[in-house]
N, C-alpha and C. Protein backbone atom coordinates (compact mmCIF):
# COMPACT_ATOMS: atom_id res chain seq x y z
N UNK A 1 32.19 19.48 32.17
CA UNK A 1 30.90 19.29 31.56
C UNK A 1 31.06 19.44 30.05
N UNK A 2 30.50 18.45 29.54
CA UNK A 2 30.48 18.80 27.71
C UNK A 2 29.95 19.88 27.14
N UNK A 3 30.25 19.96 25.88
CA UNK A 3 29.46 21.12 25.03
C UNK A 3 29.13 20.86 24.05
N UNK A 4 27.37 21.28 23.82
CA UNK A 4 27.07 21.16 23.01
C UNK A 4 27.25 22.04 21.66
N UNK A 5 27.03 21.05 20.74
CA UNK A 5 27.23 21.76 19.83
C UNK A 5 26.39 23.29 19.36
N UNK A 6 26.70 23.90 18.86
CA UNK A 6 26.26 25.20 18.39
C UNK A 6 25.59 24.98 16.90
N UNK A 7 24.55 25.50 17.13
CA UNK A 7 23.59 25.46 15.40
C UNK A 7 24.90 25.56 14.24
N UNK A 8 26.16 26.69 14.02
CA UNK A 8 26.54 26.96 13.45
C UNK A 8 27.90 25.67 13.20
N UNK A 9 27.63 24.29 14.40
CA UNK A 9 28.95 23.39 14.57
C UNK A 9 28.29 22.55 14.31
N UNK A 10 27.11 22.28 13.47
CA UNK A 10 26.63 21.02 13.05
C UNK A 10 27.35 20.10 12.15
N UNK A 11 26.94 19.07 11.96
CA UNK A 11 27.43 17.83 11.21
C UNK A 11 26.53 18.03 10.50
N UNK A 12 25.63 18.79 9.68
CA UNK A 12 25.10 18.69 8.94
C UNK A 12 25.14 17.93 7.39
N UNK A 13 26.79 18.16 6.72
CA UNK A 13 27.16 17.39 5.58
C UNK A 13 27.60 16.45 5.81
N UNK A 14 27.29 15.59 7.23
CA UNK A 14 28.01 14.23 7.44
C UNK A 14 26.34 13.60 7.85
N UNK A 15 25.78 14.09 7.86
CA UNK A 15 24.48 13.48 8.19
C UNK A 15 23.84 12.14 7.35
N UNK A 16 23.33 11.41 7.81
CA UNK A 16 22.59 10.17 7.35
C UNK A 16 21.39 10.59 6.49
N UNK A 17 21.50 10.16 5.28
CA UNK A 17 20.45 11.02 4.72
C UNK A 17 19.72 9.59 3.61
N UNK A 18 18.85 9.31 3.49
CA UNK A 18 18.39 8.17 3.22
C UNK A 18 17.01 8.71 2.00
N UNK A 19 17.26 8.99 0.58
CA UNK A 19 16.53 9.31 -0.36
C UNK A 19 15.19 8.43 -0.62
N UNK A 20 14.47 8.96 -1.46
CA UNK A 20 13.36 8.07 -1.31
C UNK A 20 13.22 6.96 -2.88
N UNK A 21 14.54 7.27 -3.42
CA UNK A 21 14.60 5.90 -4.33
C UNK A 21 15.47 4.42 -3.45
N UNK A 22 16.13 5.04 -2.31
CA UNK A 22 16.27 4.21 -1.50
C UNK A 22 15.28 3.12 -0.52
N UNK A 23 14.62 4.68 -0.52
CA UNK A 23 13.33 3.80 0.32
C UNK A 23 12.16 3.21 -0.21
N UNK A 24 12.41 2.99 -1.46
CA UNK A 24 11.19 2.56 -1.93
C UNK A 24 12.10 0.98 -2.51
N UNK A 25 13.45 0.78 -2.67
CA UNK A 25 14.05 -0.02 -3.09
C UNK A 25 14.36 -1.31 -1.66
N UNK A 26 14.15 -0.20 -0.33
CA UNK A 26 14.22 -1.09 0.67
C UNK A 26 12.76 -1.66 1.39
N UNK A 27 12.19 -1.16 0.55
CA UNK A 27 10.45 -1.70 1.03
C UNK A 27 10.25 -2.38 -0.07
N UNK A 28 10.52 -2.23 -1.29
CA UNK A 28 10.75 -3.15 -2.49
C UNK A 28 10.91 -4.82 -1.97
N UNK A 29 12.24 -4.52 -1.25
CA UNK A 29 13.28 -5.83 -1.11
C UNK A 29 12.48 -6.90 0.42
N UNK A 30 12.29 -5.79 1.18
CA UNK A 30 10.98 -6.37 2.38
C UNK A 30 10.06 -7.17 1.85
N UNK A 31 9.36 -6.71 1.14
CA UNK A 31 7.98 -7.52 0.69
C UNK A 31 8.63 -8.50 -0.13
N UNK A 32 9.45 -8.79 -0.82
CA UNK A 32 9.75 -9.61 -1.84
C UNK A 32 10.13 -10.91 -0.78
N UNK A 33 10.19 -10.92 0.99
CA UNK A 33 10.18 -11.94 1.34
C UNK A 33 8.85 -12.98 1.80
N UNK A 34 7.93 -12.19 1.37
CA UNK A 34 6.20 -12.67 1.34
C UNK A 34 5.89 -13.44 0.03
N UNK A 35 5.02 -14.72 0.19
CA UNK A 35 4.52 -14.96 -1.30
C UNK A 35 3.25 -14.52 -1.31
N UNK A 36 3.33 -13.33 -1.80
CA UNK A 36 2.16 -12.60 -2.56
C UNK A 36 1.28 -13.21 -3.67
N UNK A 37 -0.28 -13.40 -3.79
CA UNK A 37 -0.56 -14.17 -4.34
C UNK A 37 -1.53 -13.27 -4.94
N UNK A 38 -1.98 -12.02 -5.00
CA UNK A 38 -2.79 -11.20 -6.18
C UNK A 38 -1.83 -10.21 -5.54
N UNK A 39 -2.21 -9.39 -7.03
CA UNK A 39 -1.71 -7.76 -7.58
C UNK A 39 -3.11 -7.33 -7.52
N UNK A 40 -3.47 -6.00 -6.93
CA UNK A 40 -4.65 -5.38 -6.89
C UNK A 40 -4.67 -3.77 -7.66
N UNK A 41 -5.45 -3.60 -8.52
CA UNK A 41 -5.01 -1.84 -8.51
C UNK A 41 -6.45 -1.41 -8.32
N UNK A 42 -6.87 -0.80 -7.39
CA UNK A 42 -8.00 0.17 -7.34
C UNK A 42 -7.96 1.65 -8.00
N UNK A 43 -9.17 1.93 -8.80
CA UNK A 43 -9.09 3.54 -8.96
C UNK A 43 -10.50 4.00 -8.79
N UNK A 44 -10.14 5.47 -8.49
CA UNK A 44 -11.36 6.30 -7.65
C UNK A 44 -11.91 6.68 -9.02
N UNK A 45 -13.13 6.66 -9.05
CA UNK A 45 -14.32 7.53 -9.75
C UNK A 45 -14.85 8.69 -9.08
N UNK A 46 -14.60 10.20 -10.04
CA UNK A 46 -15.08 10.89 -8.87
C UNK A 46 -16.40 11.42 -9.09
N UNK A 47 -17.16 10.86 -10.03
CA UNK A 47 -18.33 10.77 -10.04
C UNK A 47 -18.90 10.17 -9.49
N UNK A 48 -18.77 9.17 -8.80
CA UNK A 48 -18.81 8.16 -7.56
C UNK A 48 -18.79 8.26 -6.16
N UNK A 49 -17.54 9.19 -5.90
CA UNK A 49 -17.48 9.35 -4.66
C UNK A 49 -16.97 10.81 -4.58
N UNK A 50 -17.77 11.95 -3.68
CA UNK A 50 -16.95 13.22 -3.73
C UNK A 50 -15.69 13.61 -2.90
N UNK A 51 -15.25 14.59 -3.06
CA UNK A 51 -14.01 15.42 -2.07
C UNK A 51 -12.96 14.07 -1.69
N UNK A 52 -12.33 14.03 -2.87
CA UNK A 52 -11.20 12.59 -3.19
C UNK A 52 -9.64 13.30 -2.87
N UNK A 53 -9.69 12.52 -1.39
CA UNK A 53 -8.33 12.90 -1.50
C UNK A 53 -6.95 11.55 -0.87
N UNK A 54 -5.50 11.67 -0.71
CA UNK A 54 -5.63 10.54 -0.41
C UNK A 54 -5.73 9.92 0.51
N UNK A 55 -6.05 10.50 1.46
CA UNK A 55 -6.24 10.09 3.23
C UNK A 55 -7.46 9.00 2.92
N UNK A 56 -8.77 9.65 1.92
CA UNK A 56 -9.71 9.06 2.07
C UNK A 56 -9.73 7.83 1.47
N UNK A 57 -8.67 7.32 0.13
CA UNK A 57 -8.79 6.59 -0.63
C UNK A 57 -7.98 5.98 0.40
N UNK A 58 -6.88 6.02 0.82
CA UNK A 58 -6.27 5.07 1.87
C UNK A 58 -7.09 4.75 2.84
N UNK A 59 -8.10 5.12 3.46
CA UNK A 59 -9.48 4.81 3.91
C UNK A 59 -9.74 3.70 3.69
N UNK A 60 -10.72 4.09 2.85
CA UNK A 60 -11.29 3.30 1.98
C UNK A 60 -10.41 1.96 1.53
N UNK A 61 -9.32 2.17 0.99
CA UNK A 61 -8.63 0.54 0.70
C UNK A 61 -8.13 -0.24 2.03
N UNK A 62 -7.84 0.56 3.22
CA UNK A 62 -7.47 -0.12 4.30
C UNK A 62 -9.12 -0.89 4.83
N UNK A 63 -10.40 -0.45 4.66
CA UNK A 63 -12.09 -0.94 4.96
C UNK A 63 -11.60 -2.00 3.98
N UNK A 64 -11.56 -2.15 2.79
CA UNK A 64 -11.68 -3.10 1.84
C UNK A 64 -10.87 -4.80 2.05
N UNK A 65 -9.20 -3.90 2.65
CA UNK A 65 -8.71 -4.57 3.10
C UNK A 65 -9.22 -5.72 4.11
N UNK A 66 -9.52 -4.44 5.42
CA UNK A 66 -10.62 -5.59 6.48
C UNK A 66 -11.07 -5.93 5.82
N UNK A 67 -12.17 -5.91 4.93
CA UNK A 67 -13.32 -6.83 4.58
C UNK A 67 -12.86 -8.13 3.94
N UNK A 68 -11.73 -8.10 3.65
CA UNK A 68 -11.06 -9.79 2.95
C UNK A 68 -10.74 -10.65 4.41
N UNK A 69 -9.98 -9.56 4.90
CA UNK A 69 -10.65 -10.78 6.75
C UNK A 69 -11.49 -11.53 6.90
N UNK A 70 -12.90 -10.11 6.97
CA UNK A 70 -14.06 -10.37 7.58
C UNK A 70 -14.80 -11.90 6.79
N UNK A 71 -15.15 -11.54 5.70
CA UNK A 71 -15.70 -12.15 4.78
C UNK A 71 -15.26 -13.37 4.28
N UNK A 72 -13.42 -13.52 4.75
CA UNK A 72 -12.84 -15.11 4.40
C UNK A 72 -12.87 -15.72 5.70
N UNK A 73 -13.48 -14.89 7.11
CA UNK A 73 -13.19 -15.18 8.21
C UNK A 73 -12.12 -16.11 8.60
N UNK A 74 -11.02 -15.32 8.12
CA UNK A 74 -9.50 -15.63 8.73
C UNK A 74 -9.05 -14.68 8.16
N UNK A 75 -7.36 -14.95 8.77
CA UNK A 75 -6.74 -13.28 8.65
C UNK A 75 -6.27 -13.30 7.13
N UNK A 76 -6.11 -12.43 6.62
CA UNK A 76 -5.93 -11.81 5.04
C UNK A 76 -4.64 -11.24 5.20
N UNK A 77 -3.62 -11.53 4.44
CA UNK A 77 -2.39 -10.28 5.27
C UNK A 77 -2.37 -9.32 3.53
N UNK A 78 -1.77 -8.62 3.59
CA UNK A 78 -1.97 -7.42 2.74
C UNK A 78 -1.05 -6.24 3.06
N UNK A 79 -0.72 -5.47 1.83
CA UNK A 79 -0.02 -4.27 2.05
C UNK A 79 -0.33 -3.28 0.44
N UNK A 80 -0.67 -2.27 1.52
CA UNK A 80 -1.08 -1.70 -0.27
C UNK A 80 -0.17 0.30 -0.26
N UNK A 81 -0.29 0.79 -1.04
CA UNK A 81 -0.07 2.07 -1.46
C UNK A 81 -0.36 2.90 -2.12
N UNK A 82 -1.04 4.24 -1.54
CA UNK A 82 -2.21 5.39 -2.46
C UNK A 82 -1.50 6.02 -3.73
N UNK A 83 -1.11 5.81 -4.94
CA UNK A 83 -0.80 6.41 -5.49
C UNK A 83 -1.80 7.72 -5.99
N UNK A 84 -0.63 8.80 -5.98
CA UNK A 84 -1.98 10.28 -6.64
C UNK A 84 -1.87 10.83 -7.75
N UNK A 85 -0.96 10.95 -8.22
CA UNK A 85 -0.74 11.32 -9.80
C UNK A 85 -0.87 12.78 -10.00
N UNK A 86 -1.99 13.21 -9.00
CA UNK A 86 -2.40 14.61 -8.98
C UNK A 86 -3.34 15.21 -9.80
N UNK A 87 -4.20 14.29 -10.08
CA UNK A 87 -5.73 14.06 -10.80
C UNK A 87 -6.60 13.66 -9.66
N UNK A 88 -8.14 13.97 -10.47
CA UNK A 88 -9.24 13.23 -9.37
C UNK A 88 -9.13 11.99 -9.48
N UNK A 89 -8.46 10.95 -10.46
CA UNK A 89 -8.46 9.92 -10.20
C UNK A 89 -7.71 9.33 -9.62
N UNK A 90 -7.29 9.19 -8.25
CA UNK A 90 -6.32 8.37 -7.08
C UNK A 90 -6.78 6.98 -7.80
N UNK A 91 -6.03 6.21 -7.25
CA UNK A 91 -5.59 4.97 -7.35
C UNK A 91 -4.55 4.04 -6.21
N UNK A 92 -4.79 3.07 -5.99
CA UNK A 92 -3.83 2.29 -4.93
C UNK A 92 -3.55 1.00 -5.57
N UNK A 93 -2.27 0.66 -4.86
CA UNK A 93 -1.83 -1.31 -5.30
C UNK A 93 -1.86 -1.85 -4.23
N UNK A 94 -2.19 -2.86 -4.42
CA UNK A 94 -2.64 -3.87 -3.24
C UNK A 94 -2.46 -4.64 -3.43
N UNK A 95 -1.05 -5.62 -2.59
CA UNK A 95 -0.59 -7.21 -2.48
C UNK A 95 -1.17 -8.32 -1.68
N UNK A 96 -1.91 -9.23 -1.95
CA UNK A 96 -2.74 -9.90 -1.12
C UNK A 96 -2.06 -11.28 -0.96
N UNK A 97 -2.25 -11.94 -0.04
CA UNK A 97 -1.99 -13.12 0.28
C UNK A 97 -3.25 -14.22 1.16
N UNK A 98 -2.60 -15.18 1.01
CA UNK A 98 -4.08 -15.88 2.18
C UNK A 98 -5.18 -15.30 2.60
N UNK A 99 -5.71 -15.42 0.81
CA UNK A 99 -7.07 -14.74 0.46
C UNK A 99 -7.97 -15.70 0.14
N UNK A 100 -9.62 -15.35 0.52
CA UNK A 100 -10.38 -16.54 -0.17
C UNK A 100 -10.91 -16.03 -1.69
N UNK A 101 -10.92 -16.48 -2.34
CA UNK A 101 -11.04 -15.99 -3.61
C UNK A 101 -12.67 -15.47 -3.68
N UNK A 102 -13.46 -16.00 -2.88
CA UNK A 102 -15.28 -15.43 -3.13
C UNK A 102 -14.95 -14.50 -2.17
N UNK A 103 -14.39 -14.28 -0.87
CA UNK A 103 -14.39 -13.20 -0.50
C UNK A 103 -13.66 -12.02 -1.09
N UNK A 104 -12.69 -11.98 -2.02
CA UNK A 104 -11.79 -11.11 -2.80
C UNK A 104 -13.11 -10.91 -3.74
N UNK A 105 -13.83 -11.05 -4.08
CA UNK A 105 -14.50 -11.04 -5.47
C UNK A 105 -15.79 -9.99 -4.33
N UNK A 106 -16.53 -10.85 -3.54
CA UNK A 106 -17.29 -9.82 -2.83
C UNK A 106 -16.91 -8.45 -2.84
N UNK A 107 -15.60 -8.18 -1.94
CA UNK A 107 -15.12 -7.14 -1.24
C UNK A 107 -14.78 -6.09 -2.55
N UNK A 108 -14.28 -6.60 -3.89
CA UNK A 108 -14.07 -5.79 -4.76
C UNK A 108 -15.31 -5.18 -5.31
N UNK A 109 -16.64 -6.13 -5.17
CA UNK A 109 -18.14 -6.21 -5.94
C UNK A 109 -18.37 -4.57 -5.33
N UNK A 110 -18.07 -4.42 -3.70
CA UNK A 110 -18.27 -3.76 -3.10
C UNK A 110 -17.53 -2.10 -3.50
N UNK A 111 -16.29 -2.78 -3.34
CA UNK A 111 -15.94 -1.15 -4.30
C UNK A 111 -15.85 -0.52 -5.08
N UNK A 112 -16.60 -1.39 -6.14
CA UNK A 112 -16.94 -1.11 -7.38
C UNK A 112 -17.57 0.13 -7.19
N UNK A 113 -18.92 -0.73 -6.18
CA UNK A 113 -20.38 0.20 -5.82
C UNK A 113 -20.22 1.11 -5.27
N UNK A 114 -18.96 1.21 -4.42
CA UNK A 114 -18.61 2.63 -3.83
C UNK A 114 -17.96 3.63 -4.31
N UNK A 115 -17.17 3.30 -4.66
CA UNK A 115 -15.81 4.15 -5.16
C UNK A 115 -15.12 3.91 -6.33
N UNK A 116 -15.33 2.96 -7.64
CA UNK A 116 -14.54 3.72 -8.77
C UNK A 116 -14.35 1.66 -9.24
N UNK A 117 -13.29 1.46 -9.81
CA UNK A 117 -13.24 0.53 -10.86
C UNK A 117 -12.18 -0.25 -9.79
N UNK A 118 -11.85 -1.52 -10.49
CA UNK A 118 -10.59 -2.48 -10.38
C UNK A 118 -10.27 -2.53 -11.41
N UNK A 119 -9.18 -1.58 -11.45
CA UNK A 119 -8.14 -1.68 -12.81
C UNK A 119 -7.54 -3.52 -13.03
N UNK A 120 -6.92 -4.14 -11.83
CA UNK A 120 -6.15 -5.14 -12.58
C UNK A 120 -6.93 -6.07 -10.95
N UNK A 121 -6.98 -7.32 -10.87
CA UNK A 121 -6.64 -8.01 -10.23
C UNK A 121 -6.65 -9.86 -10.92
N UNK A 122 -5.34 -9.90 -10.60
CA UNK A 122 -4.79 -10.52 -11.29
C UNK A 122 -3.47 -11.76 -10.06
N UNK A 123 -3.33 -12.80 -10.48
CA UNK A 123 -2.13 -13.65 -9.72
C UNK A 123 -1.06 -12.87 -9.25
N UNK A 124 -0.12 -13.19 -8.40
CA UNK A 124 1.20 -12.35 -8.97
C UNK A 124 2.25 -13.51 -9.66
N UNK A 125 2.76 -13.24 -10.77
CA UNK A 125 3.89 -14.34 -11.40
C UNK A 125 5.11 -13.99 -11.18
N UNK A 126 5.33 -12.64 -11.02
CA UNK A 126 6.81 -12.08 -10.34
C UNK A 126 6.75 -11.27 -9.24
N UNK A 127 7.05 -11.69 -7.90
CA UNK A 127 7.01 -11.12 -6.49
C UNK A 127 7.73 -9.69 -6.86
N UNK A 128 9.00 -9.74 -7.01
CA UNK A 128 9.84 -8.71 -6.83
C UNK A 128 9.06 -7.52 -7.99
N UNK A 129 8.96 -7.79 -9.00
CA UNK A 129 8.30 -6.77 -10.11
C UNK A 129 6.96 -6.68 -9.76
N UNK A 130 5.59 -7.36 -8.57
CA UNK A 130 4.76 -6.56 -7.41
C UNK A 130 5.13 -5.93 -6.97
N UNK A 131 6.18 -6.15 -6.02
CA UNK A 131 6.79 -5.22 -4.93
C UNK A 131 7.58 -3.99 -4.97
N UNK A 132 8.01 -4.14 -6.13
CA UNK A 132 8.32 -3.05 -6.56
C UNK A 132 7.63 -1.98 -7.26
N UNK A 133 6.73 -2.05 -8.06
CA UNK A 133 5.23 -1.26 -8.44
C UNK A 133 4.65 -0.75 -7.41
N UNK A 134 4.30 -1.79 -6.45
CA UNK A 134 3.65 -1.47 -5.30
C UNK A 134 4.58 0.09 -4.46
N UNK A 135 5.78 -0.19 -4.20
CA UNK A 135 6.71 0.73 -3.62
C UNK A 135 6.96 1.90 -4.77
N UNK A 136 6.66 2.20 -6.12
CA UNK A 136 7.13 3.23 -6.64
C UNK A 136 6.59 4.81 -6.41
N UNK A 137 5.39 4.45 -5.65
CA UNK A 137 4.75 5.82 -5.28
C UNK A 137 5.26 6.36 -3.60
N UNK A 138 5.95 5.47 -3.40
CA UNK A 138 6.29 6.15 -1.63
C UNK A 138 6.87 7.10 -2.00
N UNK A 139 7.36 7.75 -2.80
CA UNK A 139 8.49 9.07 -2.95
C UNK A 139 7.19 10.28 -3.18
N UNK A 140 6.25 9.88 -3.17
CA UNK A 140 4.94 10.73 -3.14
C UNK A 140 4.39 11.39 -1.76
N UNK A 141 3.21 9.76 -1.13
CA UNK A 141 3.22 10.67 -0.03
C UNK A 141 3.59 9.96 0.85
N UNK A 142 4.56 9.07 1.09
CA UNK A 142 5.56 8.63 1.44
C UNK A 142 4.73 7.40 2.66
N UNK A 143 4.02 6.95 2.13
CA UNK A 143 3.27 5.79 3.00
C UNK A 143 2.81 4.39 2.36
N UNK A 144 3.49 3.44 2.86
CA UNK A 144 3.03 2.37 3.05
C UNK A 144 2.20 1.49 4.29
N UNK A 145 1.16 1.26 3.67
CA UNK A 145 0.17 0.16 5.04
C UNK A 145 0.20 -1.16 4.63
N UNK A 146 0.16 -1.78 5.90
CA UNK A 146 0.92 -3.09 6.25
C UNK A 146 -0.34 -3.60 7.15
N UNK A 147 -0.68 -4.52 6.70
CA UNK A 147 -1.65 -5.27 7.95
C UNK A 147 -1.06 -5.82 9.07
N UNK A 148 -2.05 -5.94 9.76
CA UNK A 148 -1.33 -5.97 11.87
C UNK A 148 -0.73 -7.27 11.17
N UNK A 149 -1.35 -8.73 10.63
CA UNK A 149 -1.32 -10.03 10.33
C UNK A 149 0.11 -10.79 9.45
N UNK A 150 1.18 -9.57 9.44
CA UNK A 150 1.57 -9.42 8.03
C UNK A 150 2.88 -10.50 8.86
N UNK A 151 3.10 -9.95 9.85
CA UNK A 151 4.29 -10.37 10.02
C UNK A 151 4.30 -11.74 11.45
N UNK A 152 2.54 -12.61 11.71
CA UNK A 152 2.46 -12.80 12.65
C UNK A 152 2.65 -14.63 11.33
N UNK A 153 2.49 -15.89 12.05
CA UNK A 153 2.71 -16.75 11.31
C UNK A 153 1.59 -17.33 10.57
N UNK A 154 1.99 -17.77 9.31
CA UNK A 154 0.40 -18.42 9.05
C UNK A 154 -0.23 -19.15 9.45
N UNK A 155 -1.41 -19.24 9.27
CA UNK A 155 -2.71 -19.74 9.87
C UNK A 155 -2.76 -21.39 9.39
């Protein structure tokens, strides 16, 4: 019968260990195979909205998200990320694709009224320098969201 190893017989300094400038360089390189067609930056007002944290702002931008669905009634694909800075003002980036442009304009009208400003939305002219902005905050709280639509074919 084998034996297991003993806490004190670990492989511990041979272990696979995967940093998070890695991982933000390999979610970088992922998205850069999408043509992304807006750069989004949302930021929270917290005069606007109370007890801001980033569960809620990732909330909130994943609702917003749906609503470019709902409102272009077809699928929207998208991937965004909460940056926190560690101020009341959170903020997220958001890569959009096969978007309708009156529904992008609604859905933002909307979060204006809820929750805080649109810093940038804008074309994207360089995929890889999106995707990479987008990925510089995973070493934070280490999450990226991905729409169900992202990886199914276009419409």
């Amino acid at each position: 019968m084998g034996r297991f190893p003993r806490a004190t017989d670990s492989c511990y300094e041979e272990r696979m260990r995967i940093n998070a400038r890695r991982v933000r360089l390999g979610w970088g390189q992922f998205l850069t195979r999408f043509e992304w067609e807006r750069f989004i930056t949302l930021t929270t007002d917290p005069t606007q909205c109370s007890h801001i944290s980033e569960e809620r702002v990732s909330r909130d931008v994943h609702r917003l998200c749906c609503e470019f669905s709902y409102l272009s009634r077809f699928s929207v694909r998208w991937a965004y990320a909460v940056e926190g800075g560690g101020g009341p003002r959170l903020h997220a980036h958001v890569l959009v694709m096969n978007e309708s442009p009156g529904a992008r304009r609604a859905a933002l009208a909307g979060w204006k009224a809820r929750n805080g400003s649109v810093t940038h939305d804008r074309p994207v002219d360089d995929v890889r320098a999106a995707c990479d902005y987008l990925c510089k905050c995973i070493g934070g709280n280490g999450e990226i969201v991905l729409s169900d639509s992202l990886m199914t074919r276009r419409e």
